[in-house]
Protein backbone atom coordinates (compact mmCIF):
# COMPACT_ATOMS: atom_id res chain seq x y z
CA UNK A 1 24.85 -139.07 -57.01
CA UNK A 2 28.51 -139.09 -56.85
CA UNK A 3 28.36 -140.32 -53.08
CA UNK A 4 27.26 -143.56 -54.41
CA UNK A 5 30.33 -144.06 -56.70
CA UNK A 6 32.68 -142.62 -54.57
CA UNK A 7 32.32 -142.49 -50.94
CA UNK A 8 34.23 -140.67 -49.88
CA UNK A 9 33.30 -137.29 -52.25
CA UNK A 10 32.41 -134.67 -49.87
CA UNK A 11 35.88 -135.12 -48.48
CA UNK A 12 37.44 -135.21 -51.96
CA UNK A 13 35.90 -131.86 -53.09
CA UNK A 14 36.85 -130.01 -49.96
CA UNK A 15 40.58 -131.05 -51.20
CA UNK A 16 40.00 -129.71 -54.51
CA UNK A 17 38.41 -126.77 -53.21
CA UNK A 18 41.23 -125.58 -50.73
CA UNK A 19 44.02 -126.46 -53.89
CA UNK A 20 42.16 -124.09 -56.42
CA UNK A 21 41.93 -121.84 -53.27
CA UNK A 22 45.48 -121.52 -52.44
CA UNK A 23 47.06 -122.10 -56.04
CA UNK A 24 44.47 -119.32 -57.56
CA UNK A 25 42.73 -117.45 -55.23
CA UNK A 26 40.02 -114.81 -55.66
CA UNK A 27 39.05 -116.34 -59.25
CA UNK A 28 36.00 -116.99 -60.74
CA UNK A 29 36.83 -117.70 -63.93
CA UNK A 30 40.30 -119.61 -65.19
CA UNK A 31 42.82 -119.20 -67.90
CA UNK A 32 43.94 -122.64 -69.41
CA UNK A 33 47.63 -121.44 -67.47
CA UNK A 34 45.19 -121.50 -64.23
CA UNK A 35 44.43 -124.70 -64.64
CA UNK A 36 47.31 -126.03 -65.83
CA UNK A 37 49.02 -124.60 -62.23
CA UNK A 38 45.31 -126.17 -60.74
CA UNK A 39 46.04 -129.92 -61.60
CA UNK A 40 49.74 -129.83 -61.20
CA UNK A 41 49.34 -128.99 -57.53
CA UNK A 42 46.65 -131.98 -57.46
CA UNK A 43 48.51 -134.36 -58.93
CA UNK A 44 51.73 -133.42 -56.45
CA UNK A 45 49.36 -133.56 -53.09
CA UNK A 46 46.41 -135.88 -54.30
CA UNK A 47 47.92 -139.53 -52.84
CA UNK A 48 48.83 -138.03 -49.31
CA UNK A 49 45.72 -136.98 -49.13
CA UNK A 50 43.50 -140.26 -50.62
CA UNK A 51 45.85 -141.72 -47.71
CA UNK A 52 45.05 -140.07 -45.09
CA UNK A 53 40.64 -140.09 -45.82
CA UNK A 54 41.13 -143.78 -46.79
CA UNK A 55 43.28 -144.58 -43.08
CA UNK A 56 40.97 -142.84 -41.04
CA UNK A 57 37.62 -143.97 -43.20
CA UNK A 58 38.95 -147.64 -42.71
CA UNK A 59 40.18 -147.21 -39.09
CA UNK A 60 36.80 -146.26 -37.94
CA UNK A 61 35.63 -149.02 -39.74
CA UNK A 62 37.23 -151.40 -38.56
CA UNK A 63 37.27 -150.58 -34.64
CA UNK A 64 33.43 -150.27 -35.04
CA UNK A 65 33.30 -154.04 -36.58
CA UNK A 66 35.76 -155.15 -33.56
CA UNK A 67 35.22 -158.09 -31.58
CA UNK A 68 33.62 -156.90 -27.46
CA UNK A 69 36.33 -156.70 -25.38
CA UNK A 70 39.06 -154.86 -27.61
CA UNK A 71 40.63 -158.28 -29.06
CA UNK A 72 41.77 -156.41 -31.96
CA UNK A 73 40.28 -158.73 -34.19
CA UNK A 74 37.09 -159.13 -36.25
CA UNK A 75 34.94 -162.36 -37.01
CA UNK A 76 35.17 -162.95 -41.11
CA UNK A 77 31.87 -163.62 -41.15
CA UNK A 78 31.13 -159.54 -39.39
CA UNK A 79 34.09 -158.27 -42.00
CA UNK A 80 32.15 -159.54 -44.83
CA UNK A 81 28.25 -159.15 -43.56
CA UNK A 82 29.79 -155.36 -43.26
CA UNK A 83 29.49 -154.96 -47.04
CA UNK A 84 25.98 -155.17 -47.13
CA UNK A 85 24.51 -154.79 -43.89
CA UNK A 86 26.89 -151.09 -43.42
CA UNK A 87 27.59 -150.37 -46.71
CA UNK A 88 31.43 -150.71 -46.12
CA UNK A 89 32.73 -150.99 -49.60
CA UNK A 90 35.86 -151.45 -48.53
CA UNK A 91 35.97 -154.90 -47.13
CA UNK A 92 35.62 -157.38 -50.15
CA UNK A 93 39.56 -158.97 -50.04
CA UNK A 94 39.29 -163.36 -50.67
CA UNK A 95 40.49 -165.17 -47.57
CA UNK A 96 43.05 -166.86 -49.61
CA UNK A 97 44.68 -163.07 -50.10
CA UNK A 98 43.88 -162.02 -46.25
CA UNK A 99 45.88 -165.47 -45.02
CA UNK A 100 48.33 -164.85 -47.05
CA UNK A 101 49.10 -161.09 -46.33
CA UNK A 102 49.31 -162.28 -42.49
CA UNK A 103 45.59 -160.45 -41.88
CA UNK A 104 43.74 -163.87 -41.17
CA UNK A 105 43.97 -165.57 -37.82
CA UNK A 106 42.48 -168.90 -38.60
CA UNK A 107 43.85 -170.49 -35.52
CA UNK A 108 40.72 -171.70 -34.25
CA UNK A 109 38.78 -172.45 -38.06
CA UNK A 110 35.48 -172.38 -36.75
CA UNK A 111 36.13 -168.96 -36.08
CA UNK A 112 38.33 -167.34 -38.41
CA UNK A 113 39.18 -163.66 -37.52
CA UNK A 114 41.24 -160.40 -39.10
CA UNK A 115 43.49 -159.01 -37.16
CA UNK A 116 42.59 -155.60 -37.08
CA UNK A 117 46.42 -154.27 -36.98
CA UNK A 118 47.79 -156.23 -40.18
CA UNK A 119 44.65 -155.72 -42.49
CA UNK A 120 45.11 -151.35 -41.43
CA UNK A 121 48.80 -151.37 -42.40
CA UNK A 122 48.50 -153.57 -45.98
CA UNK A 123 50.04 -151.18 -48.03
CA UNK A 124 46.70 -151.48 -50.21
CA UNK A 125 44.49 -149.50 -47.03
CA UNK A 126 46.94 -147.03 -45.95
CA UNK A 127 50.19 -146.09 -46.58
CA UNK A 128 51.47 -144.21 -43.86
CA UNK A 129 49.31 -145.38 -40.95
């Protein structure tokens, strides 16, 4: 199933759904001119909206991984156990990258946490948070 490979499909369809709807409405069958006009508007409007599911797929995420007590942050050890024990695909960065990209609080190293602020707004998870 395509849900497997991409996680988001449902959410991706519905997109290409309401394009085809508003660029060619009313057809059930499509001239190669049709679908030419089809893809362009796609390809204008597809990133804003891979954006916006990504943002809000990774938000809810990541407040459902948060620490009790709204700390805004999340043990590495949950971030990571999310992969497998949620199926949160998302969440496979190396700490080296997260410390670098100011997402890793590692000030007490038993413990190291992401800060649930920075790792959102990496340009990489969302780009207009």
């Amino acid at each position: 199933r395509m849900d497997c490979i991409l996680p988001l499909w449902q959410e991706t369809r519905e997109f290409l759904r309401d394009v085809q709807q508003e660029v060619a409405p009313g057809l059930s069958t499509f001239s190669f001119a049709d679908v030419t006009r089809i893809i362009e508007a796609v390809s204008e409007r597809y990133g804003q909206h891979q954006d916006g599911v990504d943002c809000e797929d990774i938000q809810k995420k990541l407040l459902q991984l948060e620490e009790i007590g709204g700390t805004g942050r999340i043990k590495l050890r949950d971030f990571y156990a999310s992969v497998k024990e949620h199926h949160f695909w998302n969440f496979k960065e190396h700490p080296e990258f997260l410390k670098q990209a100011g997402v890793l609080d590692d000030s007490d190293p038993s413990s190291p946490r992401i800060i649930i602020p920075n790792y959102f707004t990496l340009p990489s998870n969302c780009f207009n948070p």
